[in-house]
N, C-alpha and C. Protein backbone atom coordinates (compact mmCIF):
# COMPACT_ATOMS: atom_id res chain seq x y z
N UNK A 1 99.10 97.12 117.33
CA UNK A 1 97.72 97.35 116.95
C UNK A 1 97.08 98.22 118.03
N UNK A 2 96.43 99.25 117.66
CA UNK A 2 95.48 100.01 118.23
C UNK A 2 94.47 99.90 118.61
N UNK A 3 93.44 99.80 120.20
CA UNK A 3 92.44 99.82 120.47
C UNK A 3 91.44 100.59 119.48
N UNK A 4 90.34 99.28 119.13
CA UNK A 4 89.17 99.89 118.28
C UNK A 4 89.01 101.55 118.95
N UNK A 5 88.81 102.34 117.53
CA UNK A 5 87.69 103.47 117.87
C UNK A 5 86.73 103.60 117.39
N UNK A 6 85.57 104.36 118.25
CA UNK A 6 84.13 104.23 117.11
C UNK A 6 84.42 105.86 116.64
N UNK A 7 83.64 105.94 115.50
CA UNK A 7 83.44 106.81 114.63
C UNK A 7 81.96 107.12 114.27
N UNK A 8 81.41 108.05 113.78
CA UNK A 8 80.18 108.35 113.15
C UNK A 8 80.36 108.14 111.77
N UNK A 9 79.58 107.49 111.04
CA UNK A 9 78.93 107.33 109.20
C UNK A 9 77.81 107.84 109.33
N UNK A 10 77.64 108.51 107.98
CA UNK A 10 75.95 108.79 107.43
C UNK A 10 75.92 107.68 105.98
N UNK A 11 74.89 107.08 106.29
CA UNK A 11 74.67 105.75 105.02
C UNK A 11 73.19 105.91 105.03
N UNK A 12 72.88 106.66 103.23
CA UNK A 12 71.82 107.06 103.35
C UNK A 12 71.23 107.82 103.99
N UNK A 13 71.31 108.61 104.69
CA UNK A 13 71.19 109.74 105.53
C UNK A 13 70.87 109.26 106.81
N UNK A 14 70.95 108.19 107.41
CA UNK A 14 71.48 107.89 108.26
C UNK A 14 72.48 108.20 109.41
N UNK A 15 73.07 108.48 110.50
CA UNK A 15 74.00 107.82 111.51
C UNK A 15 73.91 107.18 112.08
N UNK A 16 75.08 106.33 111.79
CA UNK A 16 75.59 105.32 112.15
C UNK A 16 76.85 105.37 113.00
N UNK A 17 77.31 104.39 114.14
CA UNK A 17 78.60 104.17 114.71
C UNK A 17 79.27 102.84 114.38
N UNK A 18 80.59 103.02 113.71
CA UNK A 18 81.74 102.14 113.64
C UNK A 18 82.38 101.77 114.13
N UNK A 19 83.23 100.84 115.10
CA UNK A 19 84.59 100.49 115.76
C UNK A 19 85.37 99.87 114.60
N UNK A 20 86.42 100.60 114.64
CA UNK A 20 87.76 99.52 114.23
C UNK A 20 88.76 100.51 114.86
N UNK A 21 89.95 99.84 114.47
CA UNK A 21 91.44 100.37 114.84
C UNK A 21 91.36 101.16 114.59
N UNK A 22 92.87 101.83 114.42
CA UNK A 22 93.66 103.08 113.93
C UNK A 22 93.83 102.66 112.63
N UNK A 23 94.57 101.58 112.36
CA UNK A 23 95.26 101.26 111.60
C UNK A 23 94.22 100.90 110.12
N UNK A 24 92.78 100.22 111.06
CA UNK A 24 91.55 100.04 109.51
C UNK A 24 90.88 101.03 109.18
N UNK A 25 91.11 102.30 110.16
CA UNK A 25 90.69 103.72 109.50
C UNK A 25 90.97 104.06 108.60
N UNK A 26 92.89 104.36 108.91
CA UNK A 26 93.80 104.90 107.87
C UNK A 26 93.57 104.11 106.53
N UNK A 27 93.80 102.93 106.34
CA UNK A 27 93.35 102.13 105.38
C UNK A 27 92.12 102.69 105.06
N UNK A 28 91.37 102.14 105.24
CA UNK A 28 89.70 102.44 104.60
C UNK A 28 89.79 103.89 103.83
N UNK A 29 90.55 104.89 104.91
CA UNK A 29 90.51 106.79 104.15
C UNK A 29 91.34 106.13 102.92
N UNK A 30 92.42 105.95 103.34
CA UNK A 30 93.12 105.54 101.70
C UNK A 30 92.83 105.52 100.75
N UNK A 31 91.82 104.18 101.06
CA UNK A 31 90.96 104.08 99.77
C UNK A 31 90.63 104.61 99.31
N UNK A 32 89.26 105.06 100.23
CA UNK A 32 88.30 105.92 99.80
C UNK A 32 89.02 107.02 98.92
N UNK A 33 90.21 107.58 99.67
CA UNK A 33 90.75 108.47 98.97
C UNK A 33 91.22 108.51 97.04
N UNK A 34 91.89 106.67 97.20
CA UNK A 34 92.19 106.37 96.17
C UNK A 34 91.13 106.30 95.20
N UNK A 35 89.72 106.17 95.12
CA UNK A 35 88.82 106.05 94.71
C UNK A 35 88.09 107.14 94.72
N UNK A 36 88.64 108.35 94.87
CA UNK A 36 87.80 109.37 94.83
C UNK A 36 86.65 109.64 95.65
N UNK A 37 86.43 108.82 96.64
CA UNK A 37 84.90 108.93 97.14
C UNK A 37 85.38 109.46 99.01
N UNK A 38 84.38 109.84 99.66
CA UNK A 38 84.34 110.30 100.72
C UNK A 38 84.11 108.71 101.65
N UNK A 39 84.41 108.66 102.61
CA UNK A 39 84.68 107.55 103.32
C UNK A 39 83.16 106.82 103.08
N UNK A 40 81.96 108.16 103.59
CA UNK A 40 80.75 108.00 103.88
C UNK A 40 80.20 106.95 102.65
N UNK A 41 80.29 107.47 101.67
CA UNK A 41 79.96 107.08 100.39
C UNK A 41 81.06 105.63 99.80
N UNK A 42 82.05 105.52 100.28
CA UNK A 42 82.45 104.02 100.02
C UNK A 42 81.57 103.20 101.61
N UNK A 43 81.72 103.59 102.65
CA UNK A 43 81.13 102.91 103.47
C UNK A 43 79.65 102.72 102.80
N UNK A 44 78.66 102.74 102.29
CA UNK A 44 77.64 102.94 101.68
C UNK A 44 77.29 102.15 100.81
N UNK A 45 78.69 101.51 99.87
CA UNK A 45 79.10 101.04 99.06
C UNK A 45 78.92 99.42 99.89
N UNK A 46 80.23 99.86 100.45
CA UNK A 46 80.09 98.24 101.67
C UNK A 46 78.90 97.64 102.25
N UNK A 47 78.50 98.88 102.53
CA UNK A 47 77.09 98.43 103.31
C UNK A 47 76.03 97.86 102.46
N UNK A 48 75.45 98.49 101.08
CA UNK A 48 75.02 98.08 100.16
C UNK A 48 75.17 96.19 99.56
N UNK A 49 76.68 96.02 99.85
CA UNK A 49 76.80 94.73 99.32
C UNK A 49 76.70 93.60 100.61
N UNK A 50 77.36 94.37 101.78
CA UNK A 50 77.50 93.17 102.88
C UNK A 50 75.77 92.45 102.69
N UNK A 51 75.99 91.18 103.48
CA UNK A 51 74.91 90.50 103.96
C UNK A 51 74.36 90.51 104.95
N UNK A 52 72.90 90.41 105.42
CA UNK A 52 72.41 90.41 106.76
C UNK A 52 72.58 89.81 107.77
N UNK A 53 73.91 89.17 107.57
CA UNK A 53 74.55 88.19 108.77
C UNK A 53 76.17 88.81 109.05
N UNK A 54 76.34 89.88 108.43
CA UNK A 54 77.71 90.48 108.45
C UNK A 54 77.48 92.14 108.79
N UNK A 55 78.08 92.42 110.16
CA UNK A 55 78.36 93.50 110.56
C UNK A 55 78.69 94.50 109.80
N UNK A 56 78.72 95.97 109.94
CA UNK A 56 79.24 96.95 109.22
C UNK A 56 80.95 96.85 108.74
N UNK A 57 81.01 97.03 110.69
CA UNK A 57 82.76 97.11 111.15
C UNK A 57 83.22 95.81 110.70
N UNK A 58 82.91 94.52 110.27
CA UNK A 58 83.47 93.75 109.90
C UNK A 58 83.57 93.51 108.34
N UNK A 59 82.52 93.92 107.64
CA UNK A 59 82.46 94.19 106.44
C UNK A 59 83.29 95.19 105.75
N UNK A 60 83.79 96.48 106.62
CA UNK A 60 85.15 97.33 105.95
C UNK A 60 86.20 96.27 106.18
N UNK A 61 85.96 95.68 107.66
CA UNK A 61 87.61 95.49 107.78
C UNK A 61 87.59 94.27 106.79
N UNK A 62 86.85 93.37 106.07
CA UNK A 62 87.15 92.37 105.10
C UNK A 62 87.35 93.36 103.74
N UNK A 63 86.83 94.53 103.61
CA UNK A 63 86.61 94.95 102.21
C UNK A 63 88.02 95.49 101.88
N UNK A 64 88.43 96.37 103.04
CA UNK A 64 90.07 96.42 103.28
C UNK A 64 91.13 95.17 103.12
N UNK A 65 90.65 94.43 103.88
CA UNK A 65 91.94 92.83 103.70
C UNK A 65 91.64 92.64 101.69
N UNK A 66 90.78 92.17 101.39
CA UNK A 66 90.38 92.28 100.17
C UNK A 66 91.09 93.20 99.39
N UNK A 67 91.04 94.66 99.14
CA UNK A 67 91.61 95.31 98.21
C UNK A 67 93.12 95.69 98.82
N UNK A 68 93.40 95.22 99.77
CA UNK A 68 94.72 95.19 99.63
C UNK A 68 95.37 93.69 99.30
N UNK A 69 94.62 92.40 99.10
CA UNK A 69 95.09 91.58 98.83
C UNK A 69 95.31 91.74 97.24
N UNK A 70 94.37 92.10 96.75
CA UNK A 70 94.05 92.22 95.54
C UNK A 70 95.22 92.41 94.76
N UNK A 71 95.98 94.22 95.12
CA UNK A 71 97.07 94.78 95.26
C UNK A 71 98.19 93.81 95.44
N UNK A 72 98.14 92.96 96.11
CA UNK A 72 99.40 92.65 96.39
C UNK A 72 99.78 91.11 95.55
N UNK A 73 98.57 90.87 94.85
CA UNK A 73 98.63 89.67 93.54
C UNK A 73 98.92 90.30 92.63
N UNK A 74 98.40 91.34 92.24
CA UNK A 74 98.20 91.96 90.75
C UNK A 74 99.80 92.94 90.35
């Protein structure tokens, strides 16, 4: 596992800074990729649903464990 990196998001026209790994980047682009959307705009997504007691960076990295669990039932 890779030391967190932070990153820049725009959410809502916003910037914002992220930490996670290497490894919940690549994941997260994936997605996003798989879903057609730009990271910014699924992060946006996340952010939209998390709760006001749940971090950004912790809210991808659950939204990630999540759709890859998902994947790996279905």
């Amino acid at each position: 596992m890779s030391r967190p990196k932070k990153r820049s998001l725009t959410l809502g026209g916003h910037r914002t800074s992220v930490t996670l790994e290497d490894e919940f980047w690549r994941a997260f682009r994936d997605i996003a990729h798989e879903k057609s959307l730009g990271i910014n705009e699924l992060a946006a997504e996340i952010d939209v649903d998390r709760g006001t007691e749940t971090g950004l960076a912790t809210a991808i990295r659950l939204y990630v464990l999540a759709y890859y669990r998902a994947r790996a039932i279905s």
